[in-house]
C-alpha atoms as a PDB file:
ATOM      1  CA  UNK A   1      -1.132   3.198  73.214  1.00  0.00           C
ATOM      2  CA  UNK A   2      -0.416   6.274  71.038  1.00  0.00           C
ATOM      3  CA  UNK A   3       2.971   7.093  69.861  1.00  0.00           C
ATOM      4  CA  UNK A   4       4.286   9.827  68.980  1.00  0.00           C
ATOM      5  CA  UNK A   5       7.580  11.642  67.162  1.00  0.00           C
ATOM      6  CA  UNK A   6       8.432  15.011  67.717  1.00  0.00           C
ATOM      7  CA  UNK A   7      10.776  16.610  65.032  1.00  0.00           C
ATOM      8  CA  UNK A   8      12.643  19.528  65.993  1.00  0.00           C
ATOM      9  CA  UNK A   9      13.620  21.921  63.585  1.00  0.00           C
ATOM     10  CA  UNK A  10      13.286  25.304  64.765  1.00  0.00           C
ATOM     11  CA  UNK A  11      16.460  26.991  63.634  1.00  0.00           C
ATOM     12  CA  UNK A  12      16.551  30.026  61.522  1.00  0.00           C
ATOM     13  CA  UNK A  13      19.602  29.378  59.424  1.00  0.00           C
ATOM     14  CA  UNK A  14      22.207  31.309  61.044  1.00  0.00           C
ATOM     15  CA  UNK A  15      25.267  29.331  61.206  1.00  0.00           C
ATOM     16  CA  UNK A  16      24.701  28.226  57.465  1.00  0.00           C
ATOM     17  CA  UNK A  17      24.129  31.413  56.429  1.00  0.00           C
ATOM     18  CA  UNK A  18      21.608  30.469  53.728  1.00  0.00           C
ATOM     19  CA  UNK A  19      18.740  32.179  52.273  1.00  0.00           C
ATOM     20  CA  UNK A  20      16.402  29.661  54.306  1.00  0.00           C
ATOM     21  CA  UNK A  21      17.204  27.364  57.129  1.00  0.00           C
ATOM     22  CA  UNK A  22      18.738  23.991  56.626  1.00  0.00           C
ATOM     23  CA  UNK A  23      15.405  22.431  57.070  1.00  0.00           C
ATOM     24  CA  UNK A  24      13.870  23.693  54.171  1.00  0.00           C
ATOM     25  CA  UNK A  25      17.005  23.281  51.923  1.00  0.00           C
ATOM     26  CA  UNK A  26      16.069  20.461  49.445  1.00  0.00           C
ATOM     27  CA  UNK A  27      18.340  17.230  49.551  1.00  0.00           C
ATOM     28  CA  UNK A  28      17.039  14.687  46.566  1.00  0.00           C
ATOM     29  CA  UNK A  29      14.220  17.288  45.345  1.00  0.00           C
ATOM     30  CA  UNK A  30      12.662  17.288  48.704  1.00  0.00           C
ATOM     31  CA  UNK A  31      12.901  19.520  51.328  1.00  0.00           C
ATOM     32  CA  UNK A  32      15.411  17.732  54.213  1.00  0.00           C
ATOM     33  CA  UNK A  33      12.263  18.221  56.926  1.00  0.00           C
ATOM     34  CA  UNK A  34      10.166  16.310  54.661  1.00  0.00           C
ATOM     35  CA  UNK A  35      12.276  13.247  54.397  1.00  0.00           C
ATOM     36  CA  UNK A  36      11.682  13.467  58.478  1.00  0.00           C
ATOM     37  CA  UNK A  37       8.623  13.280  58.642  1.00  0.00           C
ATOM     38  CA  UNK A  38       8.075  10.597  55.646  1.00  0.00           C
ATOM     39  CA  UNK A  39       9.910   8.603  57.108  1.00  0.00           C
ATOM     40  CA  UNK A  40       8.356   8.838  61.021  1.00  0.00           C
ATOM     41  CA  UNK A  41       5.149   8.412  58.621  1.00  0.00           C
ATOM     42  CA  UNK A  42       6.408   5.120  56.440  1.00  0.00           C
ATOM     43  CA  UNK A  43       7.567   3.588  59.851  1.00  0.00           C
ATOM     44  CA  UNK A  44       4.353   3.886  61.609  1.00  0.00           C
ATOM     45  CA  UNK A  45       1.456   5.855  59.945  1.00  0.00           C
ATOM     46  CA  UNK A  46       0.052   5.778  63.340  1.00  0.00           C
ATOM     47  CA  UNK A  47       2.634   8.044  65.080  1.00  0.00           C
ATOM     48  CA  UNK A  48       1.459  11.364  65.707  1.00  0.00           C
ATOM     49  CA  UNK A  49       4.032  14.035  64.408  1.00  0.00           C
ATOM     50  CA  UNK A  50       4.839  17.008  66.375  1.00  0.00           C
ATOM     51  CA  UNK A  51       6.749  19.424  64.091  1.00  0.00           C
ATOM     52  CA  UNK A  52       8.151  22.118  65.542  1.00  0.00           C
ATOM     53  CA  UNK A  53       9.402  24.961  63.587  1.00  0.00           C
ATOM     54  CA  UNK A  54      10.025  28.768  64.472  1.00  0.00           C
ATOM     55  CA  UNK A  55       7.401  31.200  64.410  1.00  0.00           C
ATOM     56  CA  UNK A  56       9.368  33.039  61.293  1.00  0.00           C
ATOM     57  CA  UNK A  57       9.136  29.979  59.465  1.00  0.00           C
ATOM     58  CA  UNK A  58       5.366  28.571  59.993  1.00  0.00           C
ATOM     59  CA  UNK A  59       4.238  30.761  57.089  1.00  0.00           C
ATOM     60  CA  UNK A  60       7.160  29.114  54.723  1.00  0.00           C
ATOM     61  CA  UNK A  61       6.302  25.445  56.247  1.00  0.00           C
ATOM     62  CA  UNK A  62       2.531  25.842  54.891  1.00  0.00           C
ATOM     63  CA  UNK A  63       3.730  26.781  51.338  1.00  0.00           C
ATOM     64  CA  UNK A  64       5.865  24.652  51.230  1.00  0.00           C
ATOM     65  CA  UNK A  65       3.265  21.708  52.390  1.00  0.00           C
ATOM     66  CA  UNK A  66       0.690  23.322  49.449  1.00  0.00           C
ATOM     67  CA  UNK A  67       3.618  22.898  46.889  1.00  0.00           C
ATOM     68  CA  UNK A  68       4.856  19.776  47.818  1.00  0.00           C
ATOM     69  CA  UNK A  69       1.955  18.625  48.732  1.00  0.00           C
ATOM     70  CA  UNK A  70       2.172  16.917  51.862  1.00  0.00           C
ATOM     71  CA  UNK A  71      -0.803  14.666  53.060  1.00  0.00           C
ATOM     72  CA  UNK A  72       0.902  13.537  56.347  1.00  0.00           C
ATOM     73  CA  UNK A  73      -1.544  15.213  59.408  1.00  0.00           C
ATOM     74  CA  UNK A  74       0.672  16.488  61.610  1.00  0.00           C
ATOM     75  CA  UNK A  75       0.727  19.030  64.844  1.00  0.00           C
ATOM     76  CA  UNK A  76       2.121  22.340  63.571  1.00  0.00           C
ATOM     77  CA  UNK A  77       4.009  23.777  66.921  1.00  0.00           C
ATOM     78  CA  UNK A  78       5.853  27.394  67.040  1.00  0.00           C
ATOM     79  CA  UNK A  79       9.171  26.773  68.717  1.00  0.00           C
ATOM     80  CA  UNK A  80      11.224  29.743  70.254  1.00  0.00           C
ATOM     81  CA  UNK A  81      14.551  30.544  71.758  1.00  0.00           C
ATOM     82  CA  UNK A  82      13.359  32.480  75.546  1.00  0.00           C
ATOM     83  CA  UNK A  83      15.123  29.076  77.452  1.00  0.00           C
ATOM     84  CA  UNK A  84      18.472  28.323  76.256  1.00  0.00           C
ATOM     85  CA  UNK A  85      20.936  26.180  78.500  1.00  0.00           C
ATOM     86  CA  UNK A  86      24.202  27.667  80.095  1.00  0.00           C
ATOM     87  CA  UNK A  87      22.870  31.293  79.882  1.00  0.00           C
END
């Protein structure tokens, strides 16, 4: 049976009003997204992470994964914002 975590962090920032969206602000050295998916990874090595970030950001993610190098394989998605509920 595969498994598999999907990790949701397409926002762009705006209600924090940083220079880069929450998910990329570093808690304990590390980016905060990383400590998601290291710790999907440590649980199970065989989940299959789904990362979904916004298409602004999918540039920044694959820095980021060269500088931090990042050896988890994981499915890269582009999220966007054209369904939103109670519109």
């Amino acid at each position: 049976m595969k498994k598999y975590a999907i990790i949701v962090a397409g926002g762009t920032g705006t209600r924090m009003q940083g220079e880069v969206p929450k998910q990329f602000m570093l808690l304990n050295g590390k980016p905060v997204i990383l400590h998601s998916v290291e710790a999907f990874h440590t649980f199970d090595p065989s989940i299959q992470i789904i990362l979904v970030i916004h298409p602004d950001y999918i540039e920044y993610w694959k820095q980021m994964s060269l500088e931090y190098r990042i050896s988890v394989i994981l499915y890269l998605l582009p999220g966007h914002d054209s369904f939103r509920f109670g519109e």
